[in-house]
N, C-alpha and C. Protein backbone atom coordinates (compact mmCIF):
# COMPACT_ATOMS: atom_id res chain seq x y z
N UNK A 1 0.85 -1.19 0.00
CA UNK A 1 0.00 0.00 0.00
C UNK A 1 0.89 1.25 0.00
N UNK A 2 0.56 1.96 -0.22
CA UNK A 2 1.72 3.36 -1.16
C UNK A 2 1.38 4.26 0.46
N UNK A 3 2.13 5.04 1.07
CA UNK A 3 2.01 5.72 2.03
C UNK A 3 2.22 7.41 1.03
N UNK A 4 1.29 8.25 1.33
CA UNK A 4 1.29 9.53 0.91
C UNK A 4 0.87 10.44 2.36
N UNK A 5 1.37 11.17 2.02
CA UNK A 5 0.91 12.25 3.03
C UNK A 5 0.05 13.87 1.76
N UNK A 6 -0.73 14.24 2.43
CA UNK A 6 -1.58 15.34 1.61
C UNK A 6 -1.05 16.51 2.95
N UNK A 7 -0.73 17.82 1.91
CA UNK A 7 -0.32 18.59 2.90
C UNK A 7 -1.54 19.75 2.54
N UNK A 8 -2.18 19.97 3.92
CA UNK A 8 -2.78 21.32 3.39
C UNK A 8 -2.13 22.42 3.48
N UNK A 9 -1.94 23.78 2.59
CA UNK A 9 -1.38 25.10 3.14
C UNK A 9 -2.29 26.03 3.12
N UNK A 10 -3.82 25.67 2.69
CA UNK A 10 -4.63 26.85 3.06
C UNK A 10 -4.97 27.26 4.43
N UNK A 11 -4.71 29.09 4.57
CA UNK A 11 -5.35 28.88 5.66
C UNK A 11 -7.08 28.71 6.08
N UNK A 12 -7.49 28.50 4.87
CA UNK A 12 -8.89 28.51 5.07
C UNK A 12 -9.54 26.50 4.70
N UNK A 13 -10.04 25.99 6.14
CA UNK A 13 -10.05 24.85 5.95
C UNK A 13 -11.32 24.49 5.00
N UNK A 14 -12.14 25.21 4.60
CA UNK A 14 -13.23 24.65 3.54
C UNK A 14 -12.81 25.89 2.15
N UNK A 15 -11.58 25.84 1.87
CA UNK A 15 -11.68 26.93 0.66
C UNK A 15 -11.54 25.70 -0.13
N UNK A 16 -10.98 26.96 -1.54
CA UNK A 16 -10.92 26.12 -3.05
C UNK A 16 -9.83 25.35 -2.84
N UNK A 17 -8.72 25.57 -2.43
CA UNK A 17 -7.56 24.65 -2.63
C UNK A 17 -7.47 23.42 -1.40
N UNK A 18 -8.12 23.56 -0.72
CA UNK A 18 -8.50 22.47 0.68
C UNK A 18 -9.30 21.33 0.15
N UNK A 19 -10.96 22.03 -0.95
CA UNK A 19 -11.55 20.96 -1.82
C UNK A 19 -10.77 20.48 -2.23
N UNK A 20 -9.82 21.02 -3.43
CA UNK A 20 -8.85 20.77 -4.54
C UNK A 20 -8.29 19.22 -3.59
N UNK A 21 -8.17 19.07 -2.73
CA UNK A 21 -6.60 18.44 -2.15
C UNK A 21 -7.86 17.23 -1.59
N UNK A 22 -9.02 17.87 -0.70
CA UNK A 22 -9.67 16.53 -1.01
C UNK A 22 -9.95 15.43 -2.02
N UNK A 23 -10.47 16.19 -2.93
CA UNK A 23 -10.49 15.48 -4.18
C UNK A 23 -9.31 14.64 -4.54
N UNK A 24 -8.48 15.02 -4.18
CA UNK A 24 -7.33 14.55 -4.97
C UNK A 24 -6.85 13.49 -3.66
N UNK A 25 -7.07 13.56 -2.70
CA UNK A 25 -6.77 12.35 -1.60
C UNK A 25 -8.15 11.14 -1.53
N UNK A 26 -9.09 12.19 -1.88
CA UNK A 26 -10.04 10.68 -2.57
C UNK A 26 -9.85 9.75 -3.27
N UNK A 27 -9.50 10.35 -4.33
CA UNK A 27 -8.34 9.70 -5.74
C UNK A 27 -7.44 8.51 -5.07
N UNK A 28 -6.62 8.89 -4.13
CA UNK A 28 -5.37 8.85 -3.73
C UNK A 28 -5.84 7.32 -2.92
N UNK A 29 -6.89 7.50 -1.96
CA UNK A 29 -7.33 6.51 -1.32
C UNK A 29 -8.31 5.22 -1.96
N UNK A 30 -8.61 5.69 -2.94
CA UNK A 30 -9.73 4.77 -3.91
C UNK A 30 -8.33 4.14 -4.78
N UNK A 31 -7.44 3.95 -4.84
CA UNK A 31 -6.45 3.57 -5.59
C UNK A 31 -5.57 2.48 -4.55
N UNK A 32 -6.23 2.57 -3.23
CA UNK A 32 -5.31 1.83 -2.13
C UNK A 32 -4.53 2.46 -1.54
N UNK A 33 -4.01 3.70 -1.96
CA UNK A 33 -3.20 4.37 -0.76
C UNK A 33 -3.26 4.65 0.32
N UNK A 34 -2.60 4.74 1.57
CA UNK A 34 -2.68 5.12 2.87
C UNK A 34 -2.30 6.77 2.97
N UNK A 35 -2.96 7.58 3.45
CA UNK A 35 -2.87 8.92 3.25
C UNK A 35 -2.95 9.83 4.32
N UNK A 36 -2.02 9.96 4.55
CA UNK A 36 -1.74 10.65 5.94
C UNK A 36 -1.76 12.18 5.54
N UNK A 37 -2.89 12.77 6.75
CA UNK A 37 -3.39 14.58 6.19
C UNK A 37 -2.93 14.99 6.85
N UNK A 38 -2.31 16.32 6.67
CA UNK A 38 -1.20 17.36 7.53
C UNK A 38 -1.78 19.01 7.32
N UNK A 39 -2.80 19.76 8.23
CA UNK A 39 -3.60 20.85 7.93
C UNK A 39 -2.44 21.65 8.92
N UNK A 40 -1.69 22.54 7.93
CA UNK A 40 -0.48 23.51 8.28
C UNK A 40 -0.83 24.48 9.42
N UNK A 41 -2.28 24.95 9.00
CA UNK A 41 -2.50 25.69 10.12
C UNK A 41 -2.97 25.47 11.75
N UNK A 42 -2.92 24.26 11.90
CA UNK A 42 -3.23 23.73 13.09
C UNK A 42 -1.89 23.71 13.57
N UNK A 43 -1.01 23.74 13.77
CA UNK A 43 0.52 23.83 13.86
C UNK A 43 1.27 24.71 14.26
N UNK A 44 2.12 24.70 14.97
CA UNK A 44 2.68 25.78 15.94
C UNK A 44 4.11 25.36 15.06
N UNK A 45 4.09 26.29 13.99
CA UNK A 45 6.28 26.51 14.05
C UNK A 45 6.15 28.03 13.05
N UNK A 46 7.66 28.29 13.71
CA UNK A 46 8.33 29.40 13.93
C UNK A 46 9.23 29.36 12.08
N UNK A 47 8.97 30.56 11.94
CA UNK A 47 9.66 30.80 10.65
C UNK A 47 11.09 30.50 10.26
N UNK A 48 12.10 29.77 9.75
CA UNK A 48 13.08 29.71 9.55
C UNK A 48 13.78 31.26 10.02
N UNK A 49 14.86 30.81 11.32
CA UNK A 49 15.25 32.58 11.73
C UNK A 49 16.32 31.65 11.37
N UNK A 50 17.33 31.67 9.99
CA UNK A 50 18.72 31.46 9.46
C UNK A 50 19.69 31.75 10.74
N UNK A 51 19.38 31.21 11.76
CA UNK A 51 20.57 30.37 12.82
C UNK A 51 21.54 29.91 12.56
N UNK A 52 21.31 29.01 11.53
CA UNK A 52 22.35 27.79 10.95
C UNK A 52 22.52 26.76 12.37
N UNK A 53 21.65 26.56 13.24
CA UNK A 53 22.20 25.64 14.29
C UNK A 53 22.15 24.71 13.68
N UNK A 54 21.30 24.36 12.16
CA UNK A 54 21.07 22.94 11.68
C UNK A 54 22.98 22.48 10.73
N UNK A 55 23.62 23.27 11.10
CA UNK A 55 25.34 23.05 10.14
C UNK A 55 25.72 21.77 10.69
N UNK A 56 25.72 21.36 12.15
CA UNK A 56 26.30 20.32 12.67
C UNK A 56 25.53 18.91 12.04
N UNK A 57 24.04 19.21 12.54
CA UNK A 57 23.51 17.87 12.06
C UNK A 57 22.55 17.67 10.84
N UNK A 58 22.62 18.71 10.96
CA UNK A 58 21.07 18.81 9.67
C UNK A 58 19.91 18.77 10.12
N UNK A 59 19.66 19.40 11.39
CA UNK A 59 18.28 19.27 11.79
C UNK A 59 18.45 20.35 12.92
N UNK A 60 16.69 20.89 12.70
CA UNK A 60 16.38 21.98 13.35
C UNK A 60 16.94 21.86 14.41
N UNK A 61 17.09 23.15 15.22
CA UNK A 61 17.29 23.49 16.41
C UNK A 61 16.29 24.26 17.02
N UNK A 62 15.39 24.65 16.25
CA UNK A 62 13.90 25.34 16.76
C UNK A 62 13.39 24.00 17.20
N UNK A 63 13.06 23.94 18.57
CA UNK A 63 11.95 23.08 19.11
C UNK A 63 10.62 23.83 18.79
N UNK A 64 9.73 23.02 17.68
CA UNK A 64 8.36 23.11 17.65
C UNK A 64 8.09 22.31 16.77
N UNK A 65 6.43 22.19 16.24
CA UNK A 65 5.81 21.51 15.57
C UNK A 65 6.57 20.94 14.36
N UNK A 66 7.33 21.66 13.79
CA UNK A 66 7.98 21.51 12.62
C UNK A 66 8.36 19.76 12.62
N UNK A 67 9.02 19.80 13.53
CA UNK A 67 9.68 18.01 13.51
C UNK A 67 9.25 16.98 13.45
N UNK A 68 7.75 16.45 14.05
CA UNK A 68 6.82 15.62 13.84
C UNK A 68 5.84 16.00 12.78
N UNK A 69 5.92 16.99 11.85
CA UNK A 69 5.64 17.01 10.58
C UNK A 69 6.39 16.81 9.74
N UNK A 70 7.85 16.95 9.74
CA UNK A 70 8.95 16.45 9.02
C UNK A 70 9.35 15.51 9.25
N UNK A 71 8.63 14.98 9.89
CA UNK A 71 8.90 13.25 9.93
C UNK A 71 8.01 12.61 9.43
N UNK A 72 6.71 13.27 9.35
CA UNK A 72 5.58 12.59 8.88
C UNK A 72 5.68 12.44 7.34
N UNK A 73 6.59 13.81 6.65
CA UNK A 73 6.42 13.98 5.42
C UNK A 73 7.69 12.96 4.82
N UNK A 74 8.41 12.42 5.71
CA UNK A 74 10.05 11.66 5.05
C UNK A 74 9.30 10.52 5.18
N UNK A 75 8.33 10.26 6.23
CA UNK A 75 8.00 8.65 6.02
C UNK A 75 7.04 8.22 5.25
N UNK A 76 6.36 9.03 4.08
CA UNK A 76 5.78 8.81 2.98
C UNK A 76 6.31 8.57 1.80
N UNK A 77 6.16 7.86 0.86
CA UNK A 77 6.72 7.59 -0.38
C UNK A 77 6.00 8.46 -1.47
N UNK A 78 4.94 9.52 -1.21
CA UNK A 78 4.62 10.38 -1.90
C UNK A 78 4.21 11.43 -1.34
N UNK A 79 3.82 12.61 -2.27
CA UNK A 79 3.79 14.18 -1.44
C UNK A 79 2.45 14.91 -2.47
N UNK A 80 1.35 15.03 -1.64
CA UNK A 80 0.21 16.42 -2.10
C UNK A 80 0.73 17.41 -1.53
N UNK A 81 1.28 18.10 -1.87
CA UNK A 81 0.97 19.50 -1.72
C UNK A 81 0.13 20.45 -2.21
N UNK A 82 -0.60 21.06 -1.23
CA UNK A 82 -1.97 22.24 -1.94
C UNK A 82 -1.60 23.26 -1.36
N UNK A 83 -1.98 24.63 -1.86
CA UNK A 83 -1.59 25.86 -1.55
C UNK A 83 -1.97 26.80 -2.73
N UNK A 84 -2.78 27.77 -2.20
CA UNK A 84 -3.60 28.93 -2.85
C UNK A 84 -2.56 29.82 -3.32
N UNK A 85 -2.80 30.49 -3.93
CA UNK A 85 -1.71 31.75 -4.31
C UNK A 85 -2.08 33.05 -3.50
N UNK A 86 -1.13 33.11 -3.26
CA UNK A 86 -1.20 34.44 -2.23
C UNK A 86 0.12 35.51 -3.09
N UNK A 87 -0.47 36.88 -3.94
CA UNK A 87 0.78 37.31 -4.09
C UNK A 87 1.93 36.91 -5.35
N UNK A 88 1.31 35.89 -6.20
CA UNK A 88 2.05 34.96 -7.37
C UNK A 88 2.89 34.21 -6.77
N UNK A 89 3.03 33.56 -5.21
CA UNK A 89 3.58 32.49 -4.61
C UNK A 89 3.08 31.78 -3.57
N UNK A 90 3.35 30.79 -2.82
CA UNK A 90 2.55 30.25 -2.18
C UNK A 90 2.09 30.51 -0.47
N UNK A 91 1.22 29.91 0.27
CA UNK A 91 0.79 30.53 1.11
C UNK A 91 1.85 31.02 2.36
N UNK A 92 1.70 31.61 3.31
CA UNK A 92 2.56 32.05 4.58
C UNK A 92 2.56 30.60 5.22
N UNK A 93 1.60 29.66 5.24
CA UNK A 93 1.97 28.57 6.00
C UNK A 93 2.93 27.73 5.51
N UNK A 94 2.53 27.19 4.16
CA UNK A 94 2.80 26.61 3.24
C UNK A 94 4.70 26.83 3.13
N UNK A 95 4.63 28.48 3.04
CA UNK A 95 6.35 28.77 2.56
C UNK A 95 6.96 28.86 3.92
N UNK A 96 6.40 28.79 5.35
CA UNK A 96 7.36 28.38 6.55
C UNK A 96 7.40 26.91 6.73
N UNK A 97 6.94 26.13 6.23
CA UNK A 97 6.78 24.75 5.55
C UNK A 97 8.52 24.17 5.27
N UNK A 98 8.04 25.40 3.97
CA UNK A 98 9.56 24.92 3.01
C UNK A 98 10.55 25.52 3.47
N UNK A 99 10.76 26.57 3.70
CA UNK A 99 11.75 27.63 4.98
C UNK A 99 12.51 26.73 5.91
N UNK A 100 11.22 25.71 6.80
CA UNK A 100 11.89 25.29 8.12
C UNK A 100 13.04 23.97 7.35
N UNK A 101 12.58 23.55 6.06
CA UNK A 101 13.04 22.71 5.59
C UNK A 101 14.65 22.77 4.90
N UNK A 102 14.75 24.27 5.27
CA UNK A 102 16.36 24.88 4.57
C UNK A 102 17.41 23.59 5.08
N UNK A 103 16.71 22.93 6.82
CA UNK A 103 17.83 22.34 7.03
C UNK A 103 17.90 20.88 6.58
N UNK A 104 16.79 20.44 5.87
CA UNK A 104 17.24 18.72 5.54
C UNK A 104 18.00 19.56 3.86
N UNK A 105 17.82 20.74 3.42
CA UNK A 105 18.77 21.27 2.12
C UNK A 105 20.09 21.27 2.86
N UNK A 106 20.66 21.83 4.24
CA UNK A 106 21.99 22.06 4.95
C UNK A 106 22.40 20.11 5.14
N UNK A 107 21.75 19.82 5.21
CA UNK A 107 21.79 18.12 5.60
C UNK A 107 22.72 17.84 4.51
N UNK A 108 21.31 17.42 2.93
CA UNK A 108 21.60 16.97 1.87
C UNK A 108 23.17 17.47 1.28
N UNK A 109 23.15 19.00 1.15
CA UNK A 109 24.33 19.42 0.14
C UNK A 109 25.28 19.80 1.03
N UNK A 110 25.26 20.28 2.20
CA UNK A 110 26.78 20.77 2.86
C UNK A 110 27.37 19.42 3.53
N UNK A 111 26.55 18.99 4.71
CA UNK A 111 27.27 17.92 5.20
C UNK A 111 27.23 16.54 4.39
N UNK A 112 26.48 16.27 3.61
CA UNK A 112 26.48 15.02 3.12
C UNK A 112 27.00 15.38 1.75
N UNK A 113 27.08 16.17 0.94
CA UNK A 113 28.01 16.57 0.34
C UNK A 113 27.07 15.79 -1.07
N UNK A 114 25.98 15.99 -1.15
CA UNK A 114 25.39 15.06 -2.48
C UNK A 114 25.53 16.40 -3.65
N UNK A 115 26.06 15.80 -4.86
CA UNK A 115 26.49 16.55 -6.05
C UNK A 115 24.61 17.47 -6.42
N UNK A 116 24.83 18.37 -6.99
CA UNK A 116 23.72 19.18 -7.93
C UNK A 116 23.35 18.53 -8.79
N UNK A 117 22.06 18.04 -8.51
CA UNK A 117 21.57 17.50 -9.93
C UNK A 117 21.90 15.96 -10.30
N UNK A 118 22.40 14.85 -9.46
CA UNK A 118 22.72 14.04 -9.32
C UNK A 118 22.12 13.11 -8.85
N UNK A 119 20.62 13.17 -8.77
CA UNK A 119 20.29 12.41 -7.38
C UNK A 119 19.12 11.39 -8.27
N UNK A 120 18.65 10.12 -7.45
CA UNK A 120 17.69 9.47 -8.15
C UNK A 120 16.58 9.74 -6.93
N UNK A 121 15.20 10.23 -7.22
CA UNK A 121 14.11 10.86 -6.31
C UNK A 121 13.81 9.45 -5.76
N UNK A 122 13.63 9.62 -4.73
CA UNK A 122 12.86 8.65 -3.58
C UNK A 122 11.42 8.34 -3.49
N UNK A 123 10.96 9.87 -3.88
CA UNK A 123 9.80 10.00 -4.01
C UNK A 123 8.90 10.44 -5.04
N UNK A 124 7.59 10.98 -5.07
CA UNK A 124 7.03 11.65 -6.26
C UNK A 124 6.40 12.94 -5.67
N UNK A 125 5.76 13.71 -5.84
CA UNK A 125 5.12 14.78 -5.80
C UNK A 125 4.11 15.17 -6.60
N UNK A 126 3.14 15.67 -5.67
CA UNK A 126 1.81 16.46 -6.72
C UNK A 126 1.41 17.75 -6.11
N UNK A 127 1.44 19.09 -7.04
CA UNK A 127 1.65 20.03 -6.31
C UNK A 127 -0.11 20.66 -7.32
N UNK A 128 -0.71 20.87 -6.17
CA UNK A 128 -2.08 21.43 -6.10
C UNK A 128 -2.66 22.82 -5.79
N UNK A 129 -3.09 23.55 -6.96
CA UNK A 129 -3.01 25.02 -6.50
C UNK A 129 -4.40 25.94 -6.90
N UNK A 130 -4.53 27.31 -6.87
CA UNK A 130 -5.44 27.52 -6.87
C UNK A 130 -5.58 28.96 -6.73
N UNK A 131 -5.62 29.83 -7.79
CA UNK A 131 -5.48 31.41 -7.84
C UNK A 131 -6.21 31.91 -8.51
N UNK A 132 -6.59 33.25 -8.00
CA UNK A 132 -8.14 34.10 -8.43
C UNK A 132 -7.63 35.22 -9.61
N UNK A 133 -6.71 35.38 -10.04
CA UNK A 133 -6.83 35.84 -11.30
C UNK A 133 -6.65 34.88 -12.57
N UNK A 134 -6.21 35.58 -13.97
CA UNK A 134 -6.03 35.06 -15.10
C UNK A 134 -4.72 34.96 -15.63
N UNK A 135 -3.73 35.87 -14.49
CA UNK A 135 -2.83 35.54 -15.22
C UNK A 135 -1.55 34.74 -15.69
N UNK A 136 -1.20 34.99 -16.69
CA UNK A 136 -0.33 33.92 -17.78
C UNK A 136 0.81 33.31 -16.78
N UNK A 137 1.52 34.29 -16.17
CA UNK A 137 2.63 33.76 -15.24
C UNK A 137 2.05 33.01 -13.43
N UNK A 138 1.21 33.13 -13.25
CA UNK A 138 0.23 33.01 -12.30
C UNK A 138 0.70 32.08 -11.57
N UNK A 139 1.19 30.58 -11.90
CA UNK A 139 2.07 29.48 -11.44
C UNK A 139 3.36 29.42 -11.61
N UNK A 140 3.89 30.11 -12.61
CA UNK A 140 5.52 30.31 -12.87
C UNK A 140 6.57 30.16 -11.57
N UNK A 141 6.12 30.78 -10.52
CA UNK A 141 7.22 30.68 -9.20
C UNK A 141 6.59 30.09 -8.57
N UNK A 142 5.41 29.63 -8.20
CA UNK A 142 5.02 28.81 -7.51
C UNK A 142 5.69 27.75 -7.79
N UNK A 143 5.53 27.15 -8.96
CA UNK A 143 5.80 25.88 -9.84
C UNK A 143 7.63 25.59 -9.84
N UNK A 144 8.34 26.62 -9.55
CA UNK A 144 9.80 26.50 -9.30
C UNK A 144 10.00 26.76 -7.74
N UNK A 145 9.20 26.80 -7.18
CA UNK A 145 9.58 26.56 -5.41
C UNK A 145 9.30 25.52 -5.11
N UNK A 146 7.65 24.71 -5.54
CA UNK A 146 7.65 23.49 -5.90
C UNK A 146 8.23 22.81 -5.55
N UNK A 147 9.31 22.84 -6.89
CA UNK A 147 10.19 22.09 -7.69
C UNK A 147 11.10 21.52 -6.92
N UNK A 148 11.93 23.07 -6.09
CA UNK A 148 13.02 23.07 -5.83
C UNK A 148 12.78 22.55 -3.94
N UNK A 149 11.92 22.90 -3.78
CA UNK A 149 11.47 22.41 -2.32
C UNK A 149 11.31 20.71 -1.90
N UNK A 150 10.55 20.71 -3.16
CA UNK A 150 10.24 18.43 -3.87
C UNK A 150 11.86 18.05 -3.60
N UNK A 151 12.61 18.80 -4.29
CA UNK A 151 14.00 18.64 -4.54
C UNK A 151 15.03 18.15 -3.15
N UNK A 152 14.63 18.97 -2.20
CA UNK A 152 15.60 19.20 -0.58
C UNK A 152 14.29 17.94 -0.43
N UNK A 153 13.35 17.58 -0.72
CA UNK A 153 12.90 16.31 0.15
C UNK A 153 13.26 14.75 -1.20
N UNK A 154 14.01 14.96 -1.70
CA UNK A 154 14.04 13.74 -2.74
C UNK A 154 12.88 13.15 -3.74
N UNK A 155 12.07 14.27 -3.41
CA UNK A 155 10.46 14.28 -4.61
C UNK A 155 11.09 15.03 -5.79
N UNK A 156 10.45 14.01 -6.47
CA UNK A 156 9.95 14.78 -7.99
C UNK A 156 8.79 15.22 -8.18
N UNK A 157 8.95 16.71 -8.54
CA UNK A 157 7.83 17.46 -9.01
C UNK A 157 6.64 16.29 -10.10
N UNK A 158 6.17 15.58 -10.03
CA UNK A 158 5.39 14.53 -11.15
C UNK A 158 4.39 15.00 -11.91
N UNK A 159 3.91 15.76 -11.09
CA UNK A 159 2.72 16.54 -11.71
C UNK A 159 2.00 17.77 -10.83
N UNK A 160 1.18 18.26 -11.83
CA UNK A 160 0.38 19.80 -10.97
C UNK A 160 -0.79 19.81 -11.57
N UNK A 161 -1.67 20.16 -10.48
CA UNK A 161 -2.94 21.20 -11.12
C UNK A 161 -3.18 22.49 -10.51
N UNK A 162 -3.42 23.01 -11.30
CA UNK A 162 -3.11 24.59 -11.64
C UNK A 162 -4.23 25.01 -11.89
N UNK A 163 -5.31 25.94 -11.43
CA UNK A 163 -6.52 26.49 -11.30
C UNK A 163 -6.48 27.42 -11.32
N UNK A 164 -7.06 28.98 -12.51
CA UNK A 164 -7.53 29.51 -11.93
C UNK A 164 -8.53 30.35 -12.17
N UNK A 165 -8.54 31.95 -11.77
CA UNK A 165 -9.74 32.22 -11.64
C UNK A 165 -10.54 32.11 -10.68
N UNK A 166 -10.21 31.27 -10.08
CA UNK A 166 -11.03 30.75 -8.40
C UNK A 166 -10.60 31.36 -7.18
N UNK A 167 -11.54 31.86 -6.47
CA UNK A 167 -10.88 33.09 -5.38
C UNK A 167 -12.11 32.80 -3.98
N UNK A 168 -13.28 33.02 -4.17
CA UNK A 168 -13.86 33.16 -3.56
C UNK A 168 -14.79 31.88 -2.80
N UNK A 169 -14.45 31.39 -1.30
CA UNK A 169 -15.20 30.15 -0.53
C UNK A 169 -16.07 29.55 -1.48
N UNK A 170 -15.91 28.46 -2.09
CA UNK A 170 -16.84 27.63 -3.01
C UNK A 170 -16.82 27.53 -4.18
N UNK A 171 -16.45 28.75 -5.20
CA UNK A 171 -16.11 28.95 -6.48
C UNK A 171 -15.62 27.69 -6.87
N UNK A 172 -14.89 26.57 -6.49
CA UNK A 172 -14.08 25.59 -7.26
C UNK A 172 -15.10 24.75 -7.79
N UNK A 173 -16.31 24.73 -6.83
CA UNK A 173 -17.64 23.67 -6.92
C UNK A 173 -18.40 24.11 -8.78
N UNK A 174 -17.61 25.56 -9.04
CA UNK A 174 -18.40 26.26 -10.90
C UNK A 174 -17.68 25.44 -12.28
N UNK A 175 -16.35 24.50 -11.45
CA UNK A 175 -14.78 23.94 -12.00
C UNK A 175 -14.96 22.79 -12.09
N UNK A 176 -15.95 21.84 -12.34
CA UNK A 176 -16.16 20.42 -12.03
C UNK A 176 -14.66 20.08 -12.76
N UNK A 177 -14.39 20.53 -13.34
CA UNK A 177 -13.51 19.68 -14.21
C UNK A 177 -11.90 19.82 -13.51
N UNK A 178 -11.59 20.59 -12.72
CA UNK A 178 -10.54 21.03 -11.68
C UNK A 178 -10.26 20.04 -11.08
N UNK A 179 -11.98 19.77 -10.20
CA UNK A 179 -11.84 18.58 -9.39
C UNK A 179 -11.89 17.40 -9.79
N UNK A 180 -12.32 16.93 -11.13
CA UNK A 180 -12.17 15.46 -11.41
C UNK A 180 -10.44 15.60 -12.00
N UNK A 181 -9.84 16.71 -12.40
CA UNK A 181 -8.14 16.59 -12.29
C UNK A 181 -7.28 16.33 -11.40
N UNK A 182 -8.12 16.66 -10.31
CA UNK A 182 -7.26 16.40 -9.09
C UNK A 182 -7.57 15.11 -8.55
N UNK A 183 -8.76 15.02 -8.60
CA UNK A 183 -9.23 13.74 -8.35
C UNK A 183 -8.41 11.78 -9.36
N UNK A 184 -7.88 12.55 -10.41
CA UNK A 184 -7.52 11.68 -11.35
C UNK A 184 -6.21 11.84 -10.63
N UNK A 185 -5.53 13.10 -10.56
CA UNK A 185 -4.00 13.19 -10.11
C UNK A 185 -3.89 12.33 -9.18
N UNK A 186 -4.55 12.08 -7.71
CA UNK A 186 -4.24 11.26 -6.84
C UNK A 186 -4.61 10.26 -6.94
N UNK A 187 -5.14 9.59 -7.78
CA UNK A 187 -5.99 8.29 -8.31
C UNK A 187 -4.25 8.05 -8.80
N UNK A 188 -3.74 8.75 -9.91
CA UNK A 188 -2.41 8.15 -10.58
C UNK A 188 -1.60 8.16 -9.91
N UNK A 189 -1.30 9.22 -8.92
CA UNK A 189 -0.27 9.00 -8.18
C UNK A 189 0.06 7.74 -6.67
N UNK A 190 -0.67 7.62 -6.50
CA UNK A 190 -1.11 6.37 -6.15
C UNK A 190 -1.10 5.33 -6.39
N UNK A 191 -1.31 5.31 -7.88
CA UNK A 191 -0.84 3.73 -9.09
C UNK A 191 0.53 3.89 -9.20
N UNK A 192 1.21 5.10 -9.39
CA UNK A 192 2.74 5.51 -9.84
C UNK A 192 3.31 4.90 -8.85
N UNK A 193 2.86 4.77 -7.05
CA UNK A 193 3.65 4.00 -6.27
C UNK A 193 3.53 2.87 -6.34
């Protein structure tokens, strides 16, 4: 059975990108996966304050929530990530998420010394999103923090859905077709393990 974890980063627990991520852990679970849910904002951690206490071992030195969610997320063999656009990047929870995570990046490339671009992924990734305008670049940096975030956890970026137009509590429900994408995404990603 494929272990995934679904991360929420909205802070709003019945918005568009919270549906989005249901749907897509429905998918995820109708396929046999075990799916462990992680709602960011229930969670007490502190913003990456660049300490560097993580140089010695590769791991935080902030005692808080952060650590039993970063453990939750290494002991999955796959990764939902959802997160609204806030700004043309992703949410305040969401990016102290990837922030606190600078140190399994201090882990990977300083002390363990693994080459750029060298690596075979451990895992997969599905990155789930959801923004109220039209425009063209709208996912562009989202979609390379992503990337590069999947990256410091040994995920591959595998796939995305990308929404938008959708802004307002419920709007995603006008998108049937959003949600049977997401719904298919975690259905495949799920088979992919």
């Amino acid at each position: 059975m494929a272990k995934i974890v679904a991360i929420y980063g909205s802070p709003r627990r019945k918005g568009n990108t919270a549906t989005l991520l249901r749907h897509a852990v429905r998918g995820a679970v109708e396929a046999g996966a075990d799916v462990d849910e992680i709602v960011l904002r229930d969670f007490k951690m502190s913003p990456c304050l660049e300490i560097y206490g993580c140089k010695k071992t590769g791991k935080c030195v902030i005692q808080d929530d952060f650590h039993p969610v970063c453990d939750r997320i290494l002991a999955a063999k796959g990764i939902i990530l959802a997160s609204p656009i806030f700004f043309y990047t992703v949410s305040a929870h969401t990016k102290i998420l990837m922030d606190r995570c600078q140190s399994l990046w201090v882990k990977k490339y300083w002390i363990d010394q693994v080459p750029f671009g060298k690596q075979a992924f451990a895992r997969k990734g599905l990155f789930l999103s959801v923004g109220a305008t039209q425009g063209r670049k709208l996912f562009d940096g989202p979609l390379l923090t992503v990337k590069y975030f999947f990256d410091t956890l040994d995920t591959e970026l595998w796939q995305s859905v990308c929404c938008r137009g959708i802004d307002f509590e419920g709007d995603i429900e006008k998108f049937p077709e959003c949600l049977l994408e997401a719904y298919n995404a975690g259905k495949a990603l799920a088979e992919a393990l």
